[in-house]
C-alpha atoms as a PDB file:
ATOM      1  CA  UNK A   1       2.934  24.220  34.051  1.00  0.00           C
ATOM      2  CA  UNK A   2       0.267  26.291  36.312  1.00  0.00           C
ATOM      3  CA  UNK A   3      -0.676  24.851  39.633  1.00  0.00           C
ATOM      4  CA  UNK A   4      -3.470  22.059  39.208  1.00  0.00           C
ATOM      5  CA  UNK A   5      -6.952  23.376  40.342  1.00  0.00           C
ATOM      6  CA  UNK A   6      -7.234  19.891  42.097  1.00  0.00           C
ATOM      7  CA  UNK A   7      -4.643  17.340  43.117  1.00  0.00           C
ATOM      8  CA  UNK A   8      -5.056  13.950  44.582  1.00  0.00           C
ATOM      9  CA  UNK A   9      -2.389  11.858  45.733  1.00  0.00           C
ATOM     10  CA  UNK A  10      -2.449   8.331  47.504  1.00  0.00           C
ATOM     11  CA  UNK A  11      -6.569   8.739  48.185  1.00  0.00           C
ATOM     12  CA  UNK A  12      -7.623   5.860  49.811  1.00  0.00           C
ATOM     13  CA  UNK A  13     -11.240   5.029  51.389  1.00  0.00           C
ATOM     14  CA  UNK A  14     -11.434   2.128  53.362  1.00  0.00           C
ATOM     15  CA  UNK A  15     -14.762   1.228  55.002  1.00  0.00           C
ATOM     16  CA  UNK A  16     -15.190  -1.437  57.658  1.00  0.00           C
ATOM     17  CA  UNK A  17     -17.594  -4.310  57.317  1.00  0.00           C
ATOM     18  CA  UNK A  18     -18.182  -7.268  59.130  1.00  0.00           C
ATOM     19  CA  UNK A  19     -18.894 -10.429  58.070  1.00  0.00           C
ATOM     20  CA  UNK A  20     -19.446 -14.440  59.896  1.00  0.00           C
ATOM     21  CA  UNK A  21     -21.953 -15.413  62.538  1.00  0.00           C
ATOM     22  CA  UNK A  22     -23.237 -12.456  64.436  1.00  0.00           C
ATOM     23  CA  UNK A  23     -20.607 -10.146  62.646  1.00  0.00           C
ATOM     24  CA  UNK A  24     -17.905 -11.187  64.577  1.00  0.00           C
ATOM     25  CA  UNK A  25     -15.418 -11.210  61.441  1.00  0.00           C
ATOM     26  CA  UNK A  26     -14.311  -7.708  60.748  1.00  0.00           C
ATOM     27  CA  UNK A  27     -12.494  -6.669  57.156  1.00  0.00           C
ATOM     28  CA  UNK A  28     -12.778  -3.639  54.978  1.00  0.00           C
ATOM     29  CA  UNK A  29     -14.201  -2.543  51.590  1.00  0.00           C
ATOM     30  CA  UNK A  30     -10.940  -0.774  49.893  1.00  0.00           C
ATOM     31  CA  UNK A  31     -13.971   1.448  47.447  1.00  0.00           C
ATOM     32  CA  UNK A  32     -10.720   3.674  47.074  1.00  0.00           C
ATOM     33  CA  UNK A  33      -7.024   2.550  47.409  1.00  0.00           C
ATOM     34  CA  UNK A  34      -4.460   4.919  46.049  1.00  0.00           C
ATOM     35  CA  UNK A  35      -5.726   7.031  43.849  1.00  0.00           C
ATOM     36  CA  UNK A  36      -3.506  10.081  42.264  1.00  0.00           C
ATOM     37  CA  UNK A  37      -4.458  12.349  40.019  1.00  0.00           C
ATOM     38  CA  UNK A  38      -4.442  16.173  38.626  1.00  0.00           C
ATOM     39  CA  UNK A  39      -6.941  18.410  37.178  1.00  0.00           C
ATOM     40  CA  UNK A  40      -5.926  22.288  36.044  1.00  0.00           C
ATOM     41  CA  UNK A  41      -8.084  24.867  34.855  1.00  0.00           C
ATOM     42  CA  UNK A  42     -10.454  24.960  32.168  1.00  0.00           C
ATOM     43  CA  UNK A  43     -10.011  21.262  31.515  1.00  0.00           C
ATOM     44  CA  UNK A  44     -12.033  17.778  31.973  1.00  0.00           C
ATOM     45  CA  UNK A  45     -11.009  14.913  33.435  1.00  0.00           C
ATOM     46  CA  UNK A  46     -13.148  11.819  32.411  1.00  0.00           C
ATOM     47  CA  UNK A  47     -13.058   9.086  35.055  1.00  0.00           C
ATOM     48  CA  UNK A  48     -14.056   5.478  33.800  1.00  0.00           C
ATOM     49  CA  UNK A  49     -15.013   2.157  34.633  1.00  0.00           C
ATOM     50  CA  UNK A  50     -17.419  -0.160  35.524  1.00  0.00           C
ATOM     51  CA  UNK A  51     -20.091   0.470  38.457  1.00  0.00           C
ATOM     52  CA  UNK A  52     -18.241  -0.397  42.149  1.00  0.00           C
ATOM     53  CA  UNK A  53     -14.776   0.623  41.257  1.00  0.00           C
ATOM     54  CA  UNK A  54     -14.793   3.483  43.412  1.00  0.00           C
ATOM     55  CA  UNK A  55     -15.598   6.249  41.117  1.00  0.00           C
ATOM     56  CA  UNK A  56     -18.167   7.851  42.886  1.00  0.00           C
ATOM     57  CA  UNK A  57     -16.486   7.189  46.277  1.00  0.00           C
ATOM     58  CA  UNK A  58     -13.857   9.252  44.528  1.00  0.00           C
ATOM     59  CA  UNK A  59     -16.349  12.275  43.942  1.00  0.00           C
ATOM     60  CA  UNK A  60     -17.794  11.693  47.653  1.00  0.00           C
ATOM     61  CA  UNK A  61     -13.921  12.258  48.999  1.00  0.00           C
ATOM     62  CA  UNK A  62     -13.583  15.719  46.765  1.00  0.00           C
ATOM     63  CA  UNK A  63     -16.987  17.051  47.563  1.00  0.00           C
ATOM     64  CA  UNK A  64     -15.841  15.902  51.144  1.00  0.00           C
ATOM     65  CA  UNK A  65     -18.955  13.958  52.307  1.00  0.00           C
ATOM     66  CA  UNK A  66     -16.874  11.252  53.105  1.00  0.00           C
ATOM     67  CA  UNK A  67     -13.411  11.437  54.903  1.00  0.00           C
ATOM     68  CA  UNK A  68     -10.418   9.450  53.197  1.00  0.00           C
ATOM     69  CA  UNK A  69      -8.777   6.552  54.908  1.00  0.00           C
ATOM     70  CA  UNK A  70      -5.338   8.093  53.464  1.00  0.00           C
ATOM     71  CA  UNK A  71      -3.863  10.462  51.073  1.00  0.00           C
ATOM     72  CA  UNK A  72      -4.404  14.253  50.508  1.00  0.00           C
ATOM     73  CA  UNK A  73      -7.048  16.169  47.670  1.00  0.00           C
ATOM     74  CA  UNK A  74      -5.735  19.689  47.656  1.00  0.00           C
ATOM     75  CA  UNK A  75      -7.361  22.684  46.132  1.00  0.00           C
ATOM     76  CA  UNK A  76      -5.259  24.901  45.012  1.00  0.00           C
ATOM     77  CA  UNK A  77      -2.744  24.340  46.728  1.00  0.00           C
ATOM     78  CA  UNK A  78      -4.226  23.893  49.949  1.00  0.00           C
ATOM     79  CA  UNK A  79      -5.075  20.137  51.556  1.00  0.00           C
ATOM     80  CA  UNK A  80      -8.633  20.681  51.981  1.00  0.00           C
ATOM     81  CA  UNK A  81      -8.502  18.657  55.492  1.00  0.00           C
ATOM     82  CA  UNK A  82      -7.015  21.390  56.763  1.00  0.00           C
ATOM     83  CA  UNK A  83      -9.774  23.721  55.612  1.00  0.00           C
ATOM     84  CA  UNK A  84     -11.957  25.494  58.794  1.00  0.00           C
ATOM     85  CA  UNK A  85     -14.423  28.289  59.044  1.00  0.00           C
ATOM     86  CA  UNK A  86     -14.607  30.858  56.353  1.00  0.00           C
ATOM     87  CA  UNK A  87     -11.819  28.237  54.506  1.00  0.00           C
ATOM     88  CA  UNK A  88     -13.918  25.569  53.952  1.00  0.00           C
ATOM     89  CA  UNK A  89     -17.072  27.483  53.047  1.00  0.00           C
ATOM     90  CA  UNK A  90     -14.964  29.279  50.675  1.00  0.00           C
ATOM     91  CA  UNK A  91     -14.102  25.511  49.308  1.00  0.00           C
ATOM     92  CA  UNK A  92     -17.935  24.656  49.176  1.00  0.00           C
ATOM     93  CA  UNK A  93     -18.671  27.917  46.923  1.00  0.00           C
ATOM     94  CA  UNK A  94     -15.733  27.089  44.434  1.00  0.00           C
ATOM     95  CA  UNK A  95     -16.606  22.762  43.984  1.00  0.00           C
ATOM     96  CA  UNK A  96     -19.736  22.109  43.127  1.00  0.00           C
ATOM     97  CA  UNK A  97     -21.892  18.775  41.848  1.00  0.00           C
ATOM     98  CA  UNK A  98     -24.351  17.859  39.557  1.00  0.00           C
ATOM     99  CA  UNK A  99     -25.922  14.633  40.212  1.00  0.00           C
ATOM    100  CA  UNK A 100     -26.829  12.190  37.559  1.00  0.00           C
ATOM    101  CA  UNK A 101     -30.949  11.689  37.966  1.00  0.00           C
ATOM    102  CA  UNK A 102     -31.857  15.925  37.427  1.00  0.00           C
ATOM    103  CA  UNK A 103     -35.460  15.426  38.992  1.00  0.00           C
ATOM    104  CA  UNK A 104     -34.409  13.646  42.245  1.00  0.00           C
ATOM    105  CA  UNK A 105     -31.403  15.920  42.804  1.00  0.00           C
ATOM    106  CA  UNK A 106     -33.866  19.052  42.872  1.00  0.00           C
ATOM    107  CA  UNK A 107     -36.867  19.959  45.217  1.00  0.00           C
ATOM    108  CA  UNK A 108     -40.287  19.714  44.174  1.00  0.00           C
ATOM    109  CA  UNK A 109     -41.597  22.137  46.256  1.00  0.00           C
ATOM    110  CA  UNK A 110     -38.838  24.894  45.474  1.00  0.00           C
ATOM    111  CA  UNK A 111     -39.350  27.450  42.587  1.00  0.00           C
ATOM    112  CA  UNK A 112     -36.324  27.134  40.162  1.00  0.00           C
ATOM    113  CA  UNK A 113     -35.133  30.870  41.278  1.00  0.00           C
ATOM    114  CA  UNK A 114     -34.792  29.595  44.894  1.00  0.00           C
ATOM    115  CA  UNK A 115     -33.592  26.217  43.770  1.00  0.00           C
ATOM    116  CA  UNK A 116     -30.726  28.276  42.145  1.00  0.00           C
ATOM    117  CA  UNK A 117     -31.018  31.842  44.821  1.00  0.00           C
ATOM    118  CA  UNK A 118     -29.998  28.882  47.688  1.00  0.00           C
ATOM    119  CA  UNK A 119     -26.192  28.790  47.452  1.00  0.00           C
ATOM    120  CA  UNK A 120     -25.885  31.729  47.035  1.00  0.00           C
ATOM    121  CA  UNK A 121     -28.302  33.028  50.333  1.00  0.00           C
ATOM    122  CA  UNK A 122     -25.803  30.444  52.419  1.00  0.00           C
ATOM    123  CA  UNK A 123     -22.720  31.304  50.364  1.00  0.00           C
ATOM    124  CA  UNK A 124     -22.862  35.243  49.748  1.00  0.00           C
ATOM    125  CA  UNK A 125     -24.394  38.646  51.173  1.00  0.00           C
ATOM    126  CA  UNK A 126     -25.673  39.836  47.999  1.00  0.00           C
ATOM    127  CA  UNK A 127     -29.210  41.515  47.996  1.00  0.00           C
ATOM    128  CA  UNK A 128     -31.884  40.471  46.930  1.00  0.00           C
ATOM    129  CA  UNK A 129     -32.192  41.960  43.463  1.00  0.00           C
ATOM    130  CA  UNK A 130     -28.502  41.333  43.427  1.00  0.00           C
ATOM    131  CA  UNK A 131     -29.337  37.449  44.212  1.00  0.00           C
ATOM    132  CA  UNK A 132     -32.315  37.402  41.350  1.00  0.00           C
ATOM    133  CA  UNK A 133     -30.042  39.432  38.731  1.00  0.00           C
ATOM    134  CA  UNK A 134     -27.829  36.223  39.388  1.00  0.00           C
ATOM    135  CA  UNK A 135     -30.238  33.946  38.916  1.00  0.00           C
ATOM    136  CA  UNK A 136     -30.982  35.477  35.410  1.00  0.00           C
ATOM    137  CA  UNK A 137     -27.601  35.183  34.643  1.00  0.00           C
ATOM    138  CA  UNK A 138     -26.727  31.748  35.086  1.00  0.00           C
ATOM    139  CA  UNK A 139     -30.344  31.064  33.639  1.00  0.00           C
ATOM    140  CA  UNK A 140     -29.102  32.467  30.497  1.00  0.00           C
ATOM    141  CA  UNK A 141     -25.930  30.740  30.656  1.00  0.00           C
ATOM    142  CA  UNK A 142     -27.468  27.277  30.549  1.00  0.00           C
ATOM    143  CA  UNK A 143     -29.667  28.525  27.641  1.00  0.00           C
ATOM    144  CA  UNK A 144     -33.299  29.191  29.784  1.00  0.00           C
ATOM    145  CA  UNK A 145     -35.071  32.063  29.877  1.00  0.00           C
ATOM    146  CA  UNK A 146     -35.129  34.018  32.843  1.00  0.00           C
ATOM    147  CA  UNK A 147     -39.404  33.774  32.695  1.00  0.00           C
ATOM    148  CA  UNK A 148     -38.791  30.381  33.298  1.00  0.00           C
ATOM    149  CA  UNK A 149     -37.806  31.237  37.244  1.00  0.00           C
ATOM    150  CA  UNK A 150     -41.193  30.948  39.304  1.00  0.00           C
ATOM    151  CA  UNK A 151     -41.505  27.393  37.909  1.00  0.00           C
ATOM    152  CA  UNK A 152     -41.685  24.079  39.624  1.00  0.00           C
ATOM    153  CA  UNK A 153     -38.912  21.443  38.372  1.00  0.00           C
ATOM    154  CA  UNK A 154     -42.038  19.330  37.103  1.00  0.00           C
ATOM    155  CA  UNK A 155     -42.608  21.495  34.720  1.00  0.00           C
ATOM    156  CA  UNK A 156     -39.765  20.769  32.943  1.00  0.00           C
ATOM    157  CA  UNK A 157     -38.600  18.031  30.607  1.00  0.00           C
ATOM    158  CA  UNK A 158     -35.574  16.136  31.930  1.00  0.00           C
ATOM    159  CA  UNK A 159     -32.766  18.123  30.161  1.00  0.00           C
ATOM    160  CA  UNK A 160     -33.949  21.932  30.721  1.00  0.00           C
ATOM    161  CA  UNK A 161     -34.287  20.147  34.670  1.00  0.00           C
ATOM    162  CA  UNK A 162     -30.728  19.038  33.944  1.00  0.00           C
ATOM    163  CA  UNK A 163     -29.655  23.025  32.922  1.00  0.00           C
ATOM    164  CA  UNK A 164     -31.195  24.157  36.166  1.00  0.00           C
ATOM    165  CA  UNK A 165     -28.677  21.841  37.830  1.00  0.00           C
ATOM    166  CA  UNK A 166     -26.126  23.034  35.939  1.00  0.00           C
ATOM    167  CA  UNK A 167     -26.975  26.497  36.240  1.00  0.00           C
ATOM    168  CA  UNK A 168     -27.292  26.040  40.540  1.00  0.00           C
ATOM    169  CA  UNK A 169     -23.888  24.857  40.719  1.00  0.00           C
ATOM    170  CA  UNK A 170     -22.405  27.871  38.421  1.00  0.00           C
ATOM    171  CA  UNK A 171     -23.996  30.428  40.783  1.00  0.00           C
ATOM    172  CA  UNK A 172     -21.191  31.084  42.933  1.00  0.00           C
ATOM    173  CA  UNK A 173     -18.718  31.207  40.177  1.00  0.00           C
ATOM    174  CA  UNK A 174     -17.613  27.658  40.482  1.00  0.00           C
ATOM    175  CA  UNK A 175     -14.357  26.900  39.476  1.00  0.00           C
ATOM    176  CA  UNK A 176     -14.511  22.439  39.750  1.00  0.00           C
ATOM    177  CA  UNK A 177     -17.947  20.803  39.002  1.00  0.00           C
ATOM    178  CA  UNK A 178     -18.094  16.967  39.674  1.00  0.00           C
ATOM    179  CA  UNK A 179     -20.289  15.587  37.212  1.00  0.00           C
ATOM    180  CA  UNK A 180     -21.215  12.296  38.614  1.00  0.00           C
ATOM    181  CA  UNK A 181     -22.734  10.844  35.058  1.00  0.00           C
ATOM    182  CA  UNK A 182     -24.612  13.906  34.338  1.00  0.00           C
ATOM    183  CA  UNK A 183     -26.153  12.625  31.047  1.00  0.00           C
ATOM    184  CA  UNK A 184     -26.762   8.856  31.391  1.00  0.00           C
ATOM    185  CA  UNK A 185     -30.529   9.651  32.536  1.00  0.00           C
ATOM    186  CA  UNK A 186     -31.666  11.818  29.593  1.00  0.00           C
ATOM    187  CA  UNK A 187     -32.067  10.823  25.674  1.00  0.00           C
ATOM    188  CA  UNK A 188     -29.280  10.519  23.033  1.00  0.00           C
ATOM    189  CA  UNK A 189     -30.161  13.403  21.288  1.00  0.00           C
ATOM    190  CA  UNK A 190     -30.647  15.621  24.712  1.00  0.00           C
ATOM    191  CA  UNK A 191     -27.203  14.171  26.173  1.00  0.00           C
ATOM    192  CA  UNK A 192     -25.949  15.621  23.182  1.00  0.00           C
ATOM    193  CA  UNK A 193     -27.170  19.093  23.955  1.00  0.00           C
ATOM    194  CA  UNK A 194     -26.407  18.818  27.491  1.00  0.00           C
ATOM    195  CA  UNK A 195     -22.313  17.643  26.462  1.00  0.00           C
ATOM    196  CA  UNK A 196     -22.106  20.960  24.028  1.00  0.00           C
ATOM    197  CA  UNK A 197     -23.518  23.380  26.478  1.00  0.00           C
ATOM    198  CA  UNK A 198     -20.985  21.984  29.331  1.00  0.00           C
ATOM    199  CA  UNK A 199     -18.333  22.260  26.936  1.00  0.00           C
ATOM    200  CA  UNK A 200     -19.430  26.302  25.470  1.00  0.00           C
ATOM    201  CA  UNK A 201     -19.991  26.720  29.389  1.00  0.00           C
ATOM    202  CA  UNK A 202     -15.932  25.775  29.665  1.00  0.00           C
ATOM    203  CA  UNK A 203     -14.894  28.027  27.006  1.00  0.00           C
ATOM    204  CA  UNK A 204     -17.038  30.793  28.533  1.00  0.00           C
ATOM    205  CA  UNK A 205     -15.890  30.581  32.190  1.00  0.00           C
ATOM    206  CA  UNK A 206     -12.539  28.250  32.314  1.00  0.00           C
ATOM    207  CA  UNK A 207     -14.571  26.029  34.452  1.00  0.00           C
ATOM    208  CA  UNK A 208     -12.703  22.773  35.435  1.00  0.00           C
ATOM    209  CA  UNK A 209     -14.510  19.412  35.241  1.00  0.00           C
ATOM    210  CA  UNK A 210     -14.155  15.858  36.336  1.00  0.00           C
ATOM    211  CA  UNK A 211     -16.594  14.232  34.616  1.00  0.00           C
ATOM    212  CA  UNK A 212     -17.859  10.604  35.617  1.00  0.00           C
ATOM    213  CA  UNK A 213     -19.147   7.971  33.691  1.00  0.00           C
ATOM    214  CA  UNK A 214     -19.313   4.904  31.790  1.00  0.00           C
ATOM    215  CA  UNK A 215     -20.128   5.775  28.627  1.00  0.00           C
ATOM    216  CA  UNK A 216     -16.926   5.763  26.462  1.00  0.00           C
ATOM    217  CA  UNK A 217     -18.270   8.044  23.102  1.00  0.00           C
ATOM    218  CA  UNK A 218     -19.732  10.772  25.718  1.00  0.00           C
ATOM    219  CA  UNK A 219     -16.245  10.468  28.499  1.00  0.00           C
ATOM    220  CA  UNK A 220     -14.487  10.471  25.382  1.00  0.00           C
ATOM    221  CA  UNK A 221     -15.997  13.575  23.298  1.00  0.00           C
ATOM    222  CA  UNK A 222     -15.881  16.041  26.269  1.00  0.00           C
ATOM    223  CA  UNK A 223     -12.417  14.794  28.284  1.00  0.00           C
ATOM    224  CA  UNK A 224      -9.570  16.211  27.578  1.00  0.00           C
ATOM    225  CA  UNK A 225      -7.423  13.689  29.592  1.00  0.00           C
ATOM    226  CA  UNK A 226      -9.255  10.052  30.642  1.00  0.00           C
ATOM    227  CA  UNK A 227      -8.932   8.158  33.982  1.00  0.00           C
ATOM    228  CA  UNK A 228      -9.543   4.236  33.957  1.00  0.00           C
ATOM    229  CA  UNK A 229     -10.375   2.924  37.172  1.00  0.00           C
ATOM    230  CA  UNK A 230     -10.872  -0.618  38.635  1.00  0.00           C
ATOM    231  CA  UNK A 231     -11.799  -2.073  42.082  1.00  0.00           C
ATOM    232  CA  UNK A 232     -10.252   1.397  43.343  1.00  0.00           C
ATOM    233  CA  UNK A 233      -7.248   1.670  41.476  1.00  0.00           C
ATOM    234  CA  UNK A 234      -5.942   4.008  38.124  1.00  0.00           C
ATOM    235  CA  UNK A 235      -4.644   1.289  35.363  1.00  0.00           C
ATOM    236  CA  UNK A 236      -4.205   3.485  32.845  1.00  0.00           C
ATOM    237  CA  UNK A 237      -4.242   7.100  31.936  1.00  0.00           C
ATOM    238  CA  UNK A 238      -3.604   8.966  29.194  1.00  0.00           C
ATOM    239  CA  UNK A 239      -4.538  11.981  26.839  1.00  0.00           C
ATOM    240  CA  UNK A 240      -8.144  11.310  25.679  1.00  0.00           C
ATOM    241  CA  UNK A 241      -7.364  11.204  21.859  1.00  0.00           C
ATOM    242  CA  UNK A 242      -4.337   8.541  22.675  1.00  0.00           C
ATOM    243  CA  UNK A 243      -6.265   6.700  24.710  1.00  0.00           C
ATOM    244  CA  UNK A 244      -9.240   6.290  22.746  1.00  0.00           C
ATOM    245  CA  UNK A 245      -7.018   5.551  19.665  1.00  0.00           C
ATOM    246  CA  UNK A 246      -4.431   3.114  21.357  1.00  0.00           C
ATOM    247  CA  UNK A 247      -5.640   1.513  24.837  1.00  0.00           C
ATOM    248  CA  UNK A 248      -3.061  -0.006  26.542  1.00  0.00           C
ATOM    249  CA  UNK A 249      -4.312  -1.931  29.542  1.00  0.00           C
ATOM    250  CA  UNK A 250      -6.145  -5.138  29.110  1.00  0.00           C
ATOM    251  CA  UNK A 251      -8.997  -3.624  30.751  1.00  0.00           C
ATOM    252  CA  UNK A 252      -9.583  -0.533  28.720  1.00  0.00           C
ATOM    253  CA  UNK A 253      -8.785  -2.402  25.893  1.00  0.00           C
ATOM    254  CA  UNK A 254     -12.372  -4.532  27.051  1.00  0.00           C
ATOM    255  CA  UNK A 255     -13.948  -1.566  28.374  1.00  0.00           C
ATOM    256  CA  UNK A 256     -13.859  -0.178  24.603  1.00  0.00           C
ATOM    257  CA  UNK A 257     -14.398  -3.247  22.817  1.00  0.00           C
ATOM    258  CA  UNK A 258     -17.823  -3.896  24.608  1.00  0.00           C
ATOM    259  CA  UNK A 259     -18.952  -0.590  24.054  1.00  0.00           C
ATOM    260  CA  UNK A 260     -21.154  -0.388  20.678  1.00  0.00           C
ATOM    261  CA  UNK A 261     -19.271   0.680  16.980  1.00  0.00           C
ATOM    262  CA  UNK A 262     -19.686   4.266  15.788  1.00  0.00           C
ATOM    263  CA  UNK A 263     -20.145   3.156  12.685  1.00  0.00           C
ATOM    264  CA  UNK A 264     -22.514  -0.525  12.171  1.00  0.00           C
ATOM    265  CA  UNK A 265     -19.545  -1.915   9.799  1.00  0.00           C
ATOM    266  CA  UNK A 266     -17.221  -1.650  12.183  1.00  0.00           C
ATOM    267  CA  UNK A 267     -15.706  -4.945  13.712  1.00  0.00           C
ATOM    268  CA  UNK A 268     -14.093  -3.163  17.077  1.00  0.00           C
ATOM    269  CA  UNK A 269     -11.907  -4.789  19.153  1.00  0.00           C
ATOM    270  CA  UNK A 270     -11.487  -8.678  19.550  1.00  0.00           C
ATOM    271  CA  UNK A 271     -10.718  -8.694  23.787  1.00  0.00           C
ATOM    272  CA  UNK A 272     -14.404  -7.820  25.144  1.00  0.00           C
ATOM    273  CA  UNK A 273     -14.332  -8.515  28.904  1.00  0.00           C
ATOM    274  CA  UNK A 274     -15.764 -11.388  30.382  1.00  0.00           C
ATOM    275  CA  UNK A 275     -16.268 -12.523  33.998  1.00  0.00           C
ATOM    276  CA  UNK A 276     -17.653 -10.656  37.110  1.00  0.00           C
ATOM    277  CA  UNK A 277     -15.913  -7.827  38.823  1.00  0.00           C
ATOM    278  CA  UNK A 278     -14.416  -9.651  41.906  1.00  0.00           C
ATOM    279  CA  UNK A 279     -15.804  -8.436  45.952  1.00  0.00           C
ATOM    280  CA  UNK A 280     -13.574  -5.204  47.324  1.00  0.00           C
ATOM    281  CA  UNK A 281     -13.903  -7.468  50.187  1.00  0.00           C
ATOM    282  CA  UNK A 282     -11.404 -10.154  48.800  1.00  0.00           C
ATOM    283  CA  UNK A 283      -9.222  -8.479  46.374  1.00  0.00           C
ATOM    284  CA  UNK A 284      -7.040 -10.773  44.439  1.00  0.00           C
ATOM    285  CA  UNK A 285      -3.845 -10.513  45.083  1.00  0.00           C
ATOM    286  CA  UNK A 286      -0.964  -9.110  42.651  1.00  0.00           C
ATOM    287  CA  UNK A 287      -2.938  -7.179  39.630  1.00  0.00           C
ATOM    288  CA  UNK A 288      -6.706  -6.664  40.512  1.00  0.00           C
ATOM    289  CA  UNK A 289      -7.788  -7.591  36.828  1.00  0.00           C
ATOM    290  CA  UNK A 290      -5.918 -10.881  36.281  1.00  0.00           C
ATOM    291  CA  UNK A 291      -8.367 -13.142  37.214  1.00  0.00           C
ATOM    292  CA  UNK A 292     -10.404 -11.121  33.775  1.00  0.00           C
ATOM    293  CA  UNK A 293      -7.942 -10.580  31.411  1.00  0.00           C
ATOM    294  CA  UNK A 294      -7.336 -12.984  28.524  1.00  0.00           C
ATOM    295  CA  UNK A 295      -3.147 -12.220  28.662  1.00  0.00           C
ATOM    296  CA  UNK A 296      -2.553 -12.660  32.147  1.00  0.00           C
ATOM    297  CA  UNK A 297       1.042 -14.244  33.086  1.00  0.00           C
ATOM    298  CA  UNK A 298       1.831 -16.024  35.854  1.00  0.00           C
ATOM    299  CA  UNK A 299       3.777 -12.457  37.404  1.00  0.00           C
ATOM    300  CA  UNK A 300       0.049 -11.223  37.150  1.00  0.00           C
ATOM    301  CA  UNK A 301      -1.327 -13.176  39.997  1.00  0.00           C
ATOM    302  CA  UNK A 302       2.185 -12.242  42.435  1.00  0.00           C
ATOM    303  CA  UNK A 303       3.211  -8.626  41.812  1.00  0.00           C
ATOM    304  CA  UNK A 304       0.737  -5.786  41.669  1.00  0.00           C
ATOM    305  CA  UNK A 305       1.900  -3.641  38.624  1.00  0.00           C
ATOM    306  CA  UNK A 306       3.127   0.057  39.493  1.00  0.00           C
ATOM    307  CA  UNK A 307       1.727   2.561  37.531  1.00  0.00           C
ATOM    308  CA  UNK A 308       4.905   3.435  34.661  1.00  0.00           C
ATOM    309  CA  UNK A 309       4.698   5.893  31.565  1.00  0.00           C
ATOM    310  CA  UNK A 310       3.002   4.863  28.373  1.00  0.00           C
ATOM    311  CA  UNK A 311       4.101   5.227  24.434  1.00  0.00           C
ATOM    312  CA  UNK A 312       2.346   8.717  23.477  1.00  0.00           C
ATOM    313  CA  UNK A 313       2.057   9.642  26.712  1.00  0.00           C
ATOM    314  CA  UNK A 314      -0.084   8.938  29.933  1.00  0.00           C
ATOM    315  CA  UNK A 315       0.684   6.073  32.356  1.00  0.00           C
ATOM    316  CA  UNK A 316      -0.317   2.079  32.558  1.00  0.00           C
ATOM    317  CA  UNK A 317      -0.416  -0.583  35.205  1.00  0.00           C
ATOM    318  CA  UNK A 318       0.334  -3.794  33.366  1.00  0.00           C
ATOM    319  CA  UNK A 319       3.053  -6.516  33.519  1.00  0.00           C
ATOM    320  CA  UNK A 320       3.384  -5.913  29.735  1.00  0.00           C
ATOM    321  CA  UNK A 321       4.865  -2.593  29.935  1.00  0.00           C
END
């Protein structure tokens, strides 16, 4: 098999917090806490699970505004901490984000051909007919019309603001976007548009995606492989057709039966989750879900389960297996 596009192994993020009278107390938030994972080209990676598991903390690490505690992320090959200079801008150009609210994530008082002419001013010396030629392109990519460039982002409805995003972080020929839930703000039927012109985008340019978010149907239609993580930890991944039709873990087997039926006969699954997610500043000890799940053993509570290969493929973390 190729060489990934990404690779992250061990990723941890630990951030220090203090806690008793006047802070004396000092522990850590484990957001992240040995994370591994792959991503190659021209495929999606959907990353799951409820909010404060780490997912974004996970994007933050890749896009490297924040520094890990532990582990490596490299990019084709190379550990980006290593990356200086030319290196790392060359890193910036290639992994790219698009942010889940499309109106706060661009400038009101930038035109959308400068919104989308700024990475590549910083990133490249093209010209200046060269830059707006580019902007035309990618304008047509996202399916805009190139008129549309002296316009203000207000004057757009939230999924053509959405396709500007989009189209900003496919201007330097992007080869990883991190979608950090890039549809959860619009309607059903735009989300819809936005997921097929992500996925033609793909097929177009053999862009690579890791695509965040809790919606199951949406994670589900575009991923090719799916990522569940809780309190900072994979517990199960897998292919996103096996995953979808035979959950393993305890946890995405509640993750899918509290999300709503495709279909308003349908019964879905019995184990919905109940409880609250527990504090990253007190983890429980042995497996991170047992104080949730409804078949916990006694083993649960001791020994944290390793990650081990699943039936049809994929891997699980559960004293079942």
């Amino acid at each position: 098999m190729a060489e990934p596009v990404l690779e992250v192994r061990g990723l941890a993020k630990h951030f220090p917090a203090r806690h008793g009278l006047f802070g004396r107390g000092a522990t850590w938030v484990k957001a992240v806490d040995g994370v591994d994972f792959a991503i190659h080209a021209g495929e999606t990676l959907g990353l799951i699970g409820e909010s404060g598991c780490g997912k974004t903390t996970t994007a933050k690490l890749i896009l490297k505004m924040e520094q890990p505690t532990a582990g490596t992320i490299a990019f084709e090959g190379r550990d980006i901490a290593e990356l200086r200079g030319r290196d790392l801008m060359d890193y910036r150009r290639a992994v790219q984000v698009v942010f889940q609210d499309p109106f706060s994530s661009l400038s009101p008082r930038m035109r959308v051909q400068d919104i989308i002419a700024e990475p590549l001013e910083i990133h490249t010396d093209l010209s200046h007919a060269a830059v707006r030629a580019r902007v035309d392109e990618v304008l047509g990519l996202v399916g805009l019309q190139p008129d549309v460039a002296p316009l203000f982002p207000h004057e757009f409805s939230g999924g053509q603001r959405q396709r500007i995003a989009i189209a900003r972080a496919l201007a330097t020929n992007t080869r990883l976007i991190v979608l950090d839930e890039p549809v959860s703000a619009l309607d059903v039927s735009v989300r819809a548009q936005i997921i097929n012109q992500l996925e033609h985008l793909q097929r177009t340019l053999g862009v690579s995606y890791l695509f965040i978010g809790h919606d199951l149907a949406t994670v589900a239609h575009i991923s090719h492989r799916i990522a569940v993580m809780y309190l900072g930890r994979i517990v199960e991944s897998a292919d996103g057709d096996a995953l979808c039709a035979r959950p393993m873990h305890p946890y995405t087997q509640a993750l899918f039966a509290a999300a709503l039926p495709s279909r308003p006969d349908d019964q879905g699954q019995e184990r919905a989750i109940t409880g609250e997610v527990p504090s990253a500043l007190a983890l429980p000890s042995g497996c991170r879900f047992h104080p949730r799940c409804p078949l916990a053993m006694p083993v649960c509570s001791e020994v944290e389960p390793a990650l081990t290969r699943r039936n049809g493929g994929g891997e699980v973390a559960c004293h079942l297996y």
